[in-house]
Protein backbone atom coordinates (compact mmCIF):
# COMPACT_ATOMS: atom_id res chain seq x y z
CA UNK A 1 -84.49 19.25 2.11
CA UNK A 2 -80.79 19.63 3.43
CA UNK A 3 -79.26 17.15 5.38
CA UNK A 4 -75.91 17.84 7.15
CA UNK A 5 -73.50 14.45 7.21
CA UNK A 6 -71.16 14.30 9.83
CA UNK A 7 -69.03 11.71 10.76
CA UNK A 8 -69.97 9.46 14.04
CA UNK A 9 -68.58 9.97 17.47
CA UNK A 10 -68.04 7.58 19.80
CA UNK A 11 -70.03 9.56 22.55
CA UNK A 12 -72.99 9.00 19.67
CA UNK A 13 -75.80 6.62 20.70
CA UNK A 14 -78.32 4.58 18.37
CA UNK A 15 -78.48 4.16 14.65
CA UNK A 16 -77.97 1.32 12.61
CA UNK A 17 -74.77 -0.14 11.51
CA UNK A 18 -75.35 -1.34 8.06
CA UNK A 19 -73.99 -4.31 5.94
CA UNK A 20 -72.86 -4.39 2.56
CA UNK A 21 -75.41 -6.56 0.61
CA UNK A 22 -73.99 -9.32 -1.67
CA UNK A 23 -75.84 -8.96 -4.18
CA UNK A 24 -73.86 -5.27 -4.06
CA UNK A 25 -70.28 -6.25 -2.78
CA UNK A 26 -70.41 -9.86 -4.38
CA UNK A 27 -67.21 -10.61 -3.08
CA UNK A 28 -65.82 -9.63 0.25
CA UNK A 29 -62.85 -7.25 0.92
CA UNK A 30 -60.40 -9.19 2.94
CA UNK A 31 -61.39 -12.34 5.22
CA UNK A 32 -62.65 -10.41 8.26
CA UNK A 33 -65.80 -10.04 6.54
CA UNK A 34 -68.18 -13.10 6.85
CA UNK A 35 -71.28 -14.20 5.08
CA UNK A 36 -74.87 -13.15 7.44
CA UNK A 37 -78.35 -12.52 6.69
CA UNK A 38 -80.57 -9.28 7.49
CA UNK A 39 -82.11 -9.51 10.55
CA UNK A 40 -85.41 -7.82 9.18
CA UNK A 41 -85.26 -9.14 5.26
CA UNK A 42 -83.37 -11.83 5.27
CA UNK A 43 -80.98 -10.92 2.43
CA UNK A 44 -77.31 -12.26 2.03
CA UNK A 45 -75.06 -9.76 3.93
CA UNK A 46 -71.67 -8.81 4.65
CA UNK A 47 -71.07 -8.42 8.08
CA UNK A 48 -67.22 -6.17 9.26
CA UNK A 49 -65.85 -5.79 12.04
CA UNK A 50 -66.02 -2.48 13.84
CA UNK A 51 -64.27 0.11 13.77
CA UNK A 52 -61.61 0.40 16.80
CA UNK A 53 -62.83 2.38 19.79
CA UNK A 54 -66.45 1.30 18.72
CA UNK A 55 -68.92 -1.57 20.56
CA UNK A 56 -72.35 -3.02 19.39
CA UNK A 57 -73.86 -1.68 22.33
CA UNK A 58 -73.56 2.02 20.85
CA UNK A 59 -76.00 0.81 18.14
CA UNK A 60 -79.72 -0.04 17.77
CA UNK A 61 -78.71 -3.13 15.88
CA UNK A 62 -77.31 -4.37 11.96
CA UNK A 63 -79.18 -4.31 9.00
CA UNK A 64 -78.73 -4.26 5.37
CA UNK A 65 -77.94 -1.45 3.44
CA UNK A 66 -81.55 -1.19 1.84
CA UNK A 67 -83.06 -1.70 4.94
CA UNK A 68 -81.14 0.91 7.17
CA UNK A 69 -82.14 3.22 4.14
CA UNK A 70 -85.83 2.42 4.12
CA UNK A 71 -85.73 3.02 7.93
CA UNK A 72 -84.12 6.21 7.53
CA UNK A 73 -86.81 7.53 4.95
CA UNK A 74 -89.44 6.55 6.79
CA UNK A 75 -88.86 9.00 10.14
């Protein structure tokens, strides 16, 4: 299977933004990233701030790394 990465534009709809797990990223990279849970498994997140230009509305929603991945595999 080939998969072609591109980066995201802002004109780009959907998707899930995804959170560094802590169990990953055990401590955070500067202090605009605070301490959440996954919305669908409940592990110990990171959550960042977007990037400029972008809004939470463009997205379906946050989730963890793992989960965001398990989504992906699954369609």
């Amino acid at each position: 299977m080939y998969v072609k990465i591109k980066p995201r534009r802002k004109t780009d709809k959907g998707g899930y933004l995804m959170m560094p797990m802590k169990k990953n990223v055990p401590i955070p990279q500067n202090e605009t990233w605070t301490e959440t849970v996954c919305p669908k498994c409940g592990c110990e997140c990171w959550n960042r701030p977007l990037p400029e230009g972008y809004e939470e509305e463009m997205f379906s929603g946050k989730l963890c790394t793992a989960c965001a991945i398990n989504l992906s595999v699954q369609h």
